[in-house]
C-alpha atoms as a PDB file:
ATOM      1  CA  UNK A   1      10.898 -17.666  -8.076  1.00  0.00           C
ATOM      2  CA  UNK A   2       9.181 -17.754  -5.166  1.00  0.00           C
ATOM      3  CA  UNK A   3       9.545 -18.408  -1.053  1.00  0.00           C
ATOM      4  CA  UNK A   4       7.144 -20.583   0.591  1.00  0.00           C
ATOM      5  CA  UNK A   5       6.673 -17.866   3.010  1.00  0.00           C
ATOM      6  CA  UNK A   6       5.918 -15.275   0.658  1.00  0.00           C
ATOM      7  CA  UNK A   7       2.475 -16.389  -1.173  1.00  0.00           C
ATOM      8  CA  UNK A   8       1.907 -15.090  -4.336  1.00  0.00           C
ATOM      9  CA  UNK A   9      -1.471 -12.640  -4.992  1.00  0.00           C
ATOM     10  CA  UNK A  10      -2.581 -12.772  -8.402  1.00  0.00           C
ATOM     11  CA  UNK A  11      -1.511  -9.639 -11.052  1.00  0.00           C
ATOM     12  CA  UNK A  12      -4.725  -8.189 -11.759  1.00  0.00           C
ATOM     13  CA  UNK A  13      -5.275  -8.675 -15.182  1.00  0.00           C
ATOM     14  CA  UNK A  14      -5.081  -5.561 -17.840  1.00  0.00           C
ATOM     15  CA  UNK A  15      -3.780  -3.982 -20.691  1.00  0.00           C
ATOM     16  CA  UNK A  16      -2.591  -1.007 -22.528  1.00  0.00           C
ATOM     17  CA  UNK A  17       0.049   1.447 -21.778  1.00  0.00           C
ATOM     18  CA  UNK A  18       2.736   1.732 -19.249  1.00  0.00           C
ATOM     19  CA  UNK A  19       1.881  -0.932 -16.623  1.00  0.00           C
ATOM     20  CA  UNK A  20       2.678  -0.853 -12.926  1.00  0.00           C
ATOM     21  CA  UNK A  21       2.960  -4.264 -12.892  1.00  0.00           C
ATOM     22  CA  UNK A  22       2.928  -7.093 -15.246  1.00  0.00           C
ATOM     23  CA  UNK A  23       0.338  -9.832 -15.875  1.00  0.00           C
ATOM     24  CA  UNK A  24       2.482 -13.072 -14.814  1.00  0.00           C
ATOM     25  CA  UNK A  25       2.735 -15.682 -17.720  1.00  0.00           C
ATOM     26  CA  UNK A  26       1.744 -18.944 -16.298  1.00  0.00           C
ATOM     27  CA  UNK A  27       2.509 -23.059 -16.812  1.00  0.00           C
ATOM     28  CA  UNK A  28       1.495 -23.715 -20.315  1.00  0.00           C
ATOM     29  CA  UNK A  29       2.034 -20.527 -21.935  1.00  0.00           C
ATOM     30  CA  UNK A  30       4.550 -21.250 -24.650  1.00  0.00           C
ATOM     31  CA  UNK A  31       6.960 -18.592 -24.215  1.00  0.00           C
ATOM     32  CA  UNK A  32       8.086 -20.317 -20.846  1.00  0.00           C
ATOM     33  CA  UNK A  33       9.251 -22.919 -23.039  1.00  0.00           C
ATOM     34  CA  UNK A  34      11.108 -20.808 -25.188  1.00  0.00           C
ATOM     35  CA  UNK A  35      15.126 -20.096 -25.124  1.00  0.00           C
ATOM     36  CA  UNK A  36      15.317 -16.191 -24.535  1.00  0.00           C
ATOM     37  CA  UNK A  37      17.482 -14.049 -26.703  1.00  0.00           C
ATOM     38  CA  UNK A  38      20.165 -11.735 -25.847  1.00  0.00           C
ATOM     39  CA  UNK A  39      19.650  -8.110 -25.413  1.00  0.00           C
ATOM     40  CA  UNK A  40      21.553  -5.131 -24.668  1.00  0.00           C
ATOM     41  CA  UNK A  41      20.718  -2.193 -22.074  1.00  0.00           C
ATOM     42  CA  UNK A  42      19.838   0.442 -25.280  1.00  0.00           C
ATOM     43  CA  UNK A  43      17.086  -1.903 -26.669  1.00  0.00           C
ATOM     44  CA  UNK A  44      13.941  -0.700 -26.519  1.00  0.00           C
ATOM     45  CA  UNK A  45      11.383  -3.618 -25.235  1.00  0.00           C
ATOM     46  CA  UNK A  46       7.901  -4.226 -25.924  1.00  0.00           C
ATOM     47  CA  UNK A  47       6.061  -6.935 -23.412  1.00  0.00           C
ATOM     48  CA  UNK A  48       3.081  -7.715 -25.464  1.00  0.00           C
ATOM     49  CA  UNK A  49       0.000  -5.594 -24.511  1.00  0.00           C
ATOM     50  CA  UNK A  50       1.586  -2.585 -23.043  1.00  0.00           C
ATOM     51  CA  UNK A  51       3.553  -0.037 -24.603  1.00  0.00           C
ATOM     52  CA  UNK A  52       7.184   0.134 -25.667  1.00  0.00           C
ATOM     53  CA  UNK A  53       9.578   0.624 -22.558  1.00  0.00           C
ATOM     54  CA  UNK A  54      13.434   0.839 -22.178  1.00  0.00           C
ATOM     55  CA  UNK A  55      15.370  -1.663 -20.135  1.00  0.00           C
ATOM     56  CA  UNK A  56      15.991  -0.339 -17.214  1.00  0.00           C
ATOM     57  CA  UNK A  57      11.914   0.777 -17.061  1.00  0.00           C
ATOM     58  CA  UNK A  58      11.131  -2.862 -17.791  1.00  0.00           C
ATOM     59  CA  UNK A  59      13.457  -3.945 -14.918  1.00  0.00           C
ATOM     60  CA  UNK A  60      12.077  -1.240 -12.647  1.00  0.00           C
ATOM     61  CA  UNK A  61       8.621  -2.930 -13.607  1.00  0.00           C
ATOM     62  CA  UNK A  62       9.271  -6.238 -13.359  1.00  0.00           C
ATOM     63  CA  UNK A  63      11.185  -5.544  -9.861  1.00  0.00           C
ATOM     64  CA  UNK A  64       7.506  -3.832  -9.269  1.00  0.00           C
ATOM     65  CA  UNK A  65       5.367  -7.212 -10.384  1.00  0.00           C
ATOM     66  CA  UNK A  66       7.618  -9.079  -8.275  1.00  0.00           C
ATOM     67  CA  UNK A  67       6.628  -7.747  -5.125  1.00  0.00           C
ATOM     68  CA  UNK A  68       3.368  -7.435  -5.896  1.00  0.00           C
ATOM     69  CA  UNK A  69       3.744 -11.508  -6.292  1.00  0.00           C
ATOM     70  CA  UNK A  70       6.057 -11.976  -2.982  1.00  0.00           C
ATOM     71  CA  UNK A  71       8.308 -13.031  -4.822  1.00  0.00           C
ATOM     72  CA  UNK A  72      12.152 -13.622  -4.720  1.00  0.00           C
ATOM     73  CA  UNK A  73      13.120 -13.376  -8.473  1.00  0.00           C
ATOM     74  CA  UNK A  74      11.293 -12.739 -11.434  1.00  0.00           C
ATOM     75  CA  UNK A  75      12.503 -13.383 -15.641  1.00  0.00           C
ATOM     76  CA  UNK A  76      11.423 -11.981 -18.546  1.00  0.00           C
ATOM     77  CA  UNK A  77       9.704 -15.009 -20.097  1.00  0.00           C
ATOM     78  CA  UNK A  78       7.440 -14.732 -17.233  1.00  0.00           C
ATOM     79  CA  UNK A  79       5.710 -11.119 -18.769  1.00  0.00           C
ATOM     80  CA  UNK A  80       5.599 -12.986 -22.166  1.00  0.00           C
ATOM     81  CA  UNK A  81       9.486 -11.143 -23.268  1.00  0.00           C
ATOM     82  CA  UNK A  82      11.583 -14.150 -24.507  1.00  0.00           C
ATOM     83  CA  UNK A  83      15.073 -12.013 -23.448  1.00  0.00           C
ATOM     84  CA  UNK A  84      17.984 -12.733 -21.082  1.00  0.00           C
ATOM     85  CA  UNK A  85      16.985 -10.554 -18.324  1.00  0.00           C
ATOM     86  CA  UNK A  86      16.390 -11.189 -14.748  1.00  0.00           C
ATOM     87  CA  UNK A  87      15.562  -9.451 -11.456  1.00  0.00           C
ATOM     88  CA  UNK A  88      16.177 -10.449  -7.922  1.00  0.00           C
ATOM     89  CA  UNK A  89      16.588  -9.349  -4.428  1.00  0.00           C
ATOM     90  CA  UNK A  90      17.521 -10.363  -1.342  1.00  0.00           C
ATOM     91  CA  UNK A  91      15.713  -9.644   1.818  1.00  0.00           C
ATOM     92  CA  UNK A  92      16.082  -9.673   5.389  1.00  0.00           C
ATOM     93  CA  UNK A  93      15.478 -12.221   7.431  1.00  0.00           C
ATOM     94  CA  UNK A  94      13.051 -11.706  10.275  1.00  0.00           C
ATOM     95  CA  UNK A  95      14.218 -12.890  13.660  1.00  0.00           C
ATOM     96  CA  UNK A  96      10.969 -14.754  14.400  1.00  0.00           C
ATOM     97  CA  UNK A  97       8.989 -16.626  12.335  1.00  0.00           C
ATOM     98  CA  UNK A  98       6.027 -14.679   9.989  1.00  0.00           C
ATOM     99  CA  UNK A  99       7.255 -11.812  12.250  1.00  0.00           C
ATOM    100  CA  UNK A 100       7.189  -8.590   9.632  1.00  0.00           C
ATOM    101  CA  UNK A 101       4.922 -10.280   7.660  1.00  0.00           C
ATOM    102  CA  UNK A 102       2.672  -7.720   6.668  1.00  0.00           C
ATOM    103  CA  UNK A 103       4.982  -5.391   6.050  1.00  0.00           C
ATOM    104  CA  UNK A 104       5.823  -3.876   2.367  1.00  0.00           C
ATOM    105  CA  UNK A 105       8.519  -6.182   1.118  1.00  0.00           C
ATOM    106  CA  UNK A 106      10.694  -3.141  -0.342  1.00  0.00           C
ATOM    107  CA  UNK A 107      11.537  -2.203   3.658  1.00  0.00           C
ATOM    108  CA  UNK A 108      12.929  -5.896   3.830  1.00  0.00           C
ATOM    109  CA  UNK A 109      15.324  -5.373   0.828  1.00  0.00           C
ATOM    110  CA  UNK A 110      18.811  -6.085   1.093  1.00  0.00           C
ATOM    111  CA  UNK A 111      19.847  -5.453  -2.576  1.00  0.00           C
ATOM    112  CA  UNK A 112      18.299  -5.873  -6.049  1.00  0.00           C
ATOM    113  CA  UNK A 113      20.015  -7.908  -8.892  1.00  0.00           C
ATOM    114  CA  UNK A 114      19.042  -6.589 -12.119  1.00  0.00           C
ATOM    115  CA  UNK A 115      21.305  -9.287 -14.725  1.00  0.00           C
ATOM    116  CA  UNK A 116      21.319  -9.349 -18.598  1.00  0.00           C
ATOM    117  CA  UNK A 117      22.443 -11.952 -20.356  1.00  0.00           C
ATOM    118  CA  UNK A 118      23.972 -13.862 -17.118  1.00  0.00           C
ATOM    119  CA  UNK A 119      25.597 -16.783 -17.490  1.00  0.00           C
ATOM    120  CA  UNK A 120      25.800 -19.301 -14.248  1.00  0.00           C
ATOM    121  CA  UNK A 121      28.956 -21.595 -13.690  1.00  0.00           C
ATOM    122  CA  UNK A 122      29.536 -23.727 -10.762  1.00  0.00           C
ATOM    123  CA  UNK A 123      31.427 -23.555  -8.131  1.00  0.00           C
ATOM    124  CA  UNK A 124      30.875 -26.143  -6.196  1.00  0.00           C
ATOM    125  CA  UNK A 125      29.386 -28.730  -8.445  1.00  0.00           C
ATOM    126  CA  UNK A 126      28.126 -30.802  -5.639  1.00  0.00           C
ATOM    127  CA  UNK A 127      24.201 -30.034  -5.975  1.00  0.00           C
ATOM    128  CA  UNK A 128      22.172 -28.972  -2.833  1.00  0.00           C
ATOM    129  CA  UNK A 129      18.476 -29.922  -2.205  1.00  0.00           C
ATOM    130  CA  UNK A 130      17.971 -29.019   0.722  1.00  0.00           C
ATOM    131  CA  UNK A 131      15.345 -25.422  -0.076  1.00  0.00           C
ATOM    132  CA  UNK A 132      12.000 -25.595  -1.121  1.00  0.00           C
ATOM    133  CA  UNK A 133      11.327 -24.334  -4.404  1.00  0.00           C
ATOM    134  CA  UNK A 134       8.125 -23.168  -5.830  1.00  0.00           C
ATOM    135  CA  UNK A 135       7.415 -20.595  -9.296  1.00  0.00           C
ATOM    136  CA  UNK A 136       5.483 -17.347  -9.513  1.00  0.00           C
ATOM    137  CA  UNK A 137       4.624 -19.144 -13.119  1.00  0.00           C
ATOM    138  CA  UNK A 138       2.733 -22.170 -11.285  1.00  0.00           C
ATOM    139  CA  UNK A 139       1.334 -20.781  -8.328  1.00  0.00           C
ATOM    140  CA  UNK A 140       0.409 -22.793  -4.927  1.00  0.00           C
ATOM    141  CA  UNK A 141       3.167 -25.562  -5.985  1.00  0.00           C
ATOM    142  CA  UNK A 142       6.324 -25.618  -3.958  1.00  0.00           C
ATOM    143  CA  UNK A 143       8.595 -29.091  -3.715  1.00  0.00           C
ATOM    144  CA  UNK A 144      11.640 -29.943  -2.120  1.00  0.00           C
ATOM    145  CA  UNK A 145      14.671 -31.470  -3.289  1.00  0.00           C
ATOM    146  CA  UNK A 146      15.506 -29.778  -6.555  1.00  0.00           C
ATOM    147  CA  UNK A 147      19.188 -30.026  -7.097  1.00  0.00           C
ATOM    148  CA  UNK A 148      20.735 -26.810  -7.377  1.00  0.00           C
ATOM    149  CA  UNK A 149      24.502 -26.192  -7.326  1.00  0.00           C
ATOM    150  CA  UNK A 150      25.539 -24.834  -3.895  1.00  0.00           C
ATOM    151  CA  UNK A 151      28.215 -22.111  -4.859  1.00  0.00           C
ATOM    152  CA  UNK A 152      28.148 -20.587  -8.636  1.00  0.00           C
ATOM    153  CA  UNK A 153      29.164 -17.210 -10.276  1.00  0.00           C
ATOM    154  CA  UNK A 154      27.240 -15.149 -12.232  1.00  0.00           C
ATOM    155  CA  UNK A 155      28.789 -13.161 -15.082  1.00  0.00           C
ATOM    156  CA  UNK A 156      26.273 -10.277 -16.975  1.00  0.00           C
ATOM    157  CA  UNK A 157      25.657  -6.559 -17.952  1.00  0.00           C
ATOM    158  CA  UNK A 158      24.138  -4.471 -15.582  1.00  0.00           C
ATOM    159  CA  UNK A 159      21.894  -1.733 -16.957  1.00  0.00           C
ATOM    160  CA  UNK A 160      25.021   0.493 -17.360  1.00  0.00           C
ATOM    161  CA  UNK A 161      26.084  -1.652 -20.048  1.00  0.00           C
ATOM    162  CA  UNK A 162      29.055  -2.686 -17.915  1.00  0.00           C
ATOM    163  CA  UNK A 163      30.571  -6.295 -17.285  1.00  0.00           C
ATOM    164  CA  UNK A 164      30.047  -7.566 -13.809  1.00  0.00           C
ATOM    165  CA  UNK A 165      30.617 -11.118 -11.765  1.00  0.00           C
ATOM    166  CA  UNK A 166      29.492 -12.013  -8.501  1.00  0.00           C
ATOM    167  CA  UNK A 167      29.640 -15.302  -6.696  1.00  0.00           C
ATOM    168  CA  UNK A 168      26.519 -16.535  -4.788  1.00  0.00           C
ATOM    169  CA  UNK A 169      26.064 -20.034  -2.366  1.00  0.00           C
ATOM    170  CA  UNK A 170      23.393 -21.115  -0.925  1.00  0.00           C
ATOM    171  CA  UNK A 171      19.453 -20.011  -1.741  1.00  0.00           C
ATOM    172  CA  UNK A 172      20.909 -17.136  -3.359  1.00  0.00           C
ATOM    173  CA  UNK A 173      22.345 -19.384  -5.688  1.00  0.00           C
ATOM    174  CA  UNK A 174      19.437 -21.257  -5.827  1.00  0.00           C
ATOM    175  CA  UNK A 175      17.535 -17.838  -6.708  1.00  0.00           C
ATOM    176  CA  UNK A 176      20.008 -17.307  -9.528  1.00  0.00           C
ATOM    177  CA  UNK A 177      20.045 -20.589 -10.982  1.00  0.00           C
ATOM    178  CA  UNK A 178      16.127 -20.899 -11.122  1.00  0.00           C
ATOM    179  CA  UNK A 179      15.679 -17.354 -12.909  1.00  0.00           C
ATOM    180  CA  UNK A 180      18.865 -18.531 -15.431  1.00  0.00           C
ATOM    181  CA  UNK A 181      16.538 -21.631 -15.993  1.00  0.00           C
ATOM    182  CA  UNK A 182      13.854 -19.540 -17.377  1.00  0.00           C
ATOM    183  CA  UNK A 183      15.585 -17.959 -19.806  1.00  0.00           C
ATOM    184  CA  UNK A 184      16.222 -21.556 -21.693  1.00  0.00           C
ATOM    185  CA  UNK A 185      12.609 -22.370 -21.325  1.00  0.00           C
ATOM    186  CA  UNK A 186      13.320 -24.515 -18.209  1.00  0.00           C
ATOM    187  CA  UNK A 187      11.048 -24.875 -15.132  1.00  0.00           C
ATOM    188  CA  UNK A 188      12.145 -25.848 -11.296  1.00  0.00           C
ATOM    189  CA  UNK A 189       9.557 -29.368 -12.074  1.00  0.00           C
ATOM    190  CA  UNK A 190      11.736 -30.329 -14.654  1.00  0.00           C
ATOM    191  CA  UNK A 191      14.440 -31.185 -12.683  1.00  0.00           C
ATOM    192  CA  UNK A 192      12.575 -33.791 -10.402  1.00  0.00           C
ATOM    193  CA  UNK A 193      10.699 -37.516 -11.592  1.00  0.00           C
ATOM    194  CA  UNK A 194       7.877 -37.131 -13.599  1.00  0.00           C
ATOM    195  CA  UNK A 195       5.961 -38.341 -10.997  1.00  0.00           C
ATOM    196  CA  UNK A 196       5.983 -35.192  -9.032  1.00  0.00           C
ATOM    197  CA  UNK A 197       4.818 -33.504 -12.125  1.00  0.00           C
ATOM    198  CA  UNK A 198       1.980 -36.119 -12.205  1.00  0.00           C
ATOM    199  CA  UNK A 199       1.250 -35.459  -8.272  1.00  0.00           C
ATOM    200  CA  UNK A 200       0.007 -32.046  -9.219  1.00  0.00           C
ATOM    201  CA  UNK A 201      -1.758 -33.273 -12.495  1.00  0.00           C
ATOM    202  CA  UNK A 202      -5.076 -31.688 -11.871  1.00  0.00           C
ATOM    203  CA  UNK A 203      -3.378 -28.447 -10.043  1.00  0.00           C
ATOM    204  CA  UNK A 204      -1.565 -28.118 -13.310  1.00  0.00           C
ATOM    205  CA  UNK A 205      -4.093 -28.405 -15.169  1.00  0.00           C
ATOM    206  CA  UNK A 206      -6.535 -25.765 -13.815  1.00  0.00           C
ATOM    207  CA  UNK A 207      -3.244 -23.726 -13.796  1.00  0.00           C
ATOM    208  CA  UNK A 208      -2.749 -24.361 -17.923  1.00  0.00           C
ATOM    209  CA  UNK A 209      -6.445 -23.329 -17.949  1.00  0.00           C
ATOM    210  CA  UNK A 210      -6.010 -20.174 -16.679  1.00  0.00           C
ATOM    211  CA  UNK A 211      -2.806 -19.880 -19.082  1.00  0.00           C
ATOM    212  CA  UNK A 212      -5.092 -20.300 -21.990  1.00  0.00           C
ATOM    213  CA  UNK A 213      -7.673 -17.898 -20.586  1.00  0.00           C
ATOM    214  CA  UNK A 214      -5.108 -15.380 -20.430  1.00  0.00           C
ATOM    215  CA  UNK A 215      -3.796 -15.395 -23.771  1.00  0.00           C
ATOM    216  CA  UNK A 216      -7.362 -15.318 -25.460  1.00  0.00           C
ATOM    217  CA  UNK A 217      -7.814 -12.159 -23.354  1.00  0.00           C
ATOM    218  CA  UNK A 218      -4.639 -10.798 -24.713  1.00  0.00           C
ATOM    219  CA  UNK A 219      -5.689 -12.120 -28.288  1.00  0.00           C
ATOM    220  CA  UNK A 220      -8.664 -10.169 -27.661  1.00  0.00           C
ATOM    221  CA  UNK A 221      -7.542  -6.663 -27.019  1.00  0.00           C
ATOM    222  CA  UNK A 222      -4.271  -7.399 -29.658  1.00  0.00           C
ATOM    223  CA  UNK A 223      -7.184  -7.305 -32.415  1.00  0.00           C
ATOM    224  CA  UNK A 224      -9.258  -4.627 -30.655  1.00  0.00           C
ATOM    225  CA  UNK A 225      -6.259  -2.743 -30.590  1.00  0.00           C
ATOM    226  CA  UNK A 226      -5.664  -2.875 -34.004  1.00  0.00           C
ATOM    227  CA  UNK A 227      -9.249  -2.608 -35.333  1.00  0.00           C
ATOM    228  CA  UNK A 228      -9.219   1.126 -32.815  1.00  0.00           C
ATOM    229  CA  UNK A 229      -5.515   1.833 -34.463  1.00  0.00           C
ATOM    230  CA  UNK A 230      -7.678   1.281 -37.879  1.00  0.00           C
ATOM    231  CA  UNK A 231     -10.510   3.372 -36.779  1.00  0.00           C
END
C-alpha cells in the first residue's frame, strides 16, 4: 500500500542474484490475482529471477523495496511470491505538512510489521472510508472511500516462528487489511463501483502494458538463464 504523500519511484528493473530491492509486480500480472499459500519461517523462498533467500532475508528485502517505493506496506504477491507474508511500518507523523519530506523514510519509522500467514477479524465491523487509498501495484491511482473495518486484530507468526496478535484501528488497520487483501488476489479497486475502475480505463491500461513488458523481460532472462546454466 501506499500514502498519497509518499509517491512511489519506479524499482529499477533487473535480475539475477540477491536483490536489494524487488521489481514491483504490477495491475495485470496474474499472480496479483492469485490466493497466496501458507508458509512457515524455515522455508526457503525463491521470488522468480533472483536467487533462493530465507524468510526473514525476503522480509528484510521486501521491507527494503518498500521504501524504495514510499510505501506503507508491501505483500508478497507484489515480487511475483504467491505466499502469506506481509511487511509494514508505521511512521511518524511530521508536524507540518511535506515537512521531512526528503528525508530517508527509515529515520521516520515507528515499528515494522513483518506477519505470516495473518489472519484479520473485525472489531468494529462498522467500515470506515474516510483514508485515501492507492497501491504500489497500480501506481499514480489513489481513491477515496474504500470501506475498511475501523478496529480489527491480526493473528500470525512472526519470523521467530512464534504466535502473535495485535489489534490495530484506524489507517493502521486500513494498512493491514489492504496487504491481507493481497494475499487472496484482491485489490483496494475491487471494493468500489466498477465505474471507478472504468474512470482510470486508459491509466490502467498503460499500467497492464507495462505489466506485460515486465514479464517478457523476465521470460527473457528465465530462458537465457537456462540456456547459460546449459552452456
Amino acid at each position: 500500500m501506499t500514502a498519497p504523500d509518499f509517491p512511489a519511484a519506479p524499482a529499477p528493473l533487473s535480475f539475477g542474484g540477491t536483490p536489494r530491492i524487488y521489481p514491483m509486480r504490477l495491475y495485470g500480472d496474474p499472480v496479483l490475482r492469485r490466493k497466496a499459500r501458507p508458509l512457515s519461517p524455515g522455508d526457503t523462498l525463491q521470488v522468480p529471477g533472483f536467487a533462493p533467500q530465507t524468510v526473514r532475508e525476503v522480509a528484510d528485502t521486501m521491507l527494503e523495496t518498500m521504501f524504495e517505493e514510499r510505501g506503507v506496506g508491501l505483500a508478497a504477491p507484489q515480487i511475483g511470491l504467491p505466499v502469506r507474508l506481509f511487511v509494514a511500518v508505521e511512521y511518524a507523523d511530521d508536524e507540518e505538512e511535506n515537512e521531512g519530506q526528503d528525508k530517508p523514510l527509515r529515520s521516520r519509522v515507528l515499528r515494522e510489521y513483518v506477519m505470516l500467514n495473518p489472519v484479520v477479524k473485525a472489531l468494529d465491523k462498522k467500515k470506515d472510508r474516510s483514508y485515501q487509498e492507492g497501491c504500489l501495484s497500480i501506481p499514480g491511482i489513489y481513491e477515496d472511500g474504500v470501506p475498511r473495518m475501523r478496529r480489527v486484530s491480526v493473528s500470525y507468526t512472526d519470523l521467530g516462528g512464534q504466535p502473535r496478535t495485535l489489534e490495530a484501528e484506524d489507517y493502521l488497520a486500513r494498512v493491514f487489511q489492504h496487504e491481507a487483501d493481497h494475499l487472496d488476489g484482491k485489490l483496494f479497486l475491487d471494493h468500489l463501483p466498477a465505474v471507478v475502475t472504468e474512470d482510470h480505463r486508459r491509466e490502467l491500461l498503460k499500467i497492464q502494458q507495462a505489466s506485460k513488458n515486465f514479464l517478457s523481460h523476465l521470460a527473457h532472462w528465465n530462458s537465457t538463464a537456462h540456456l547459460r546454466e546449459n552452456l
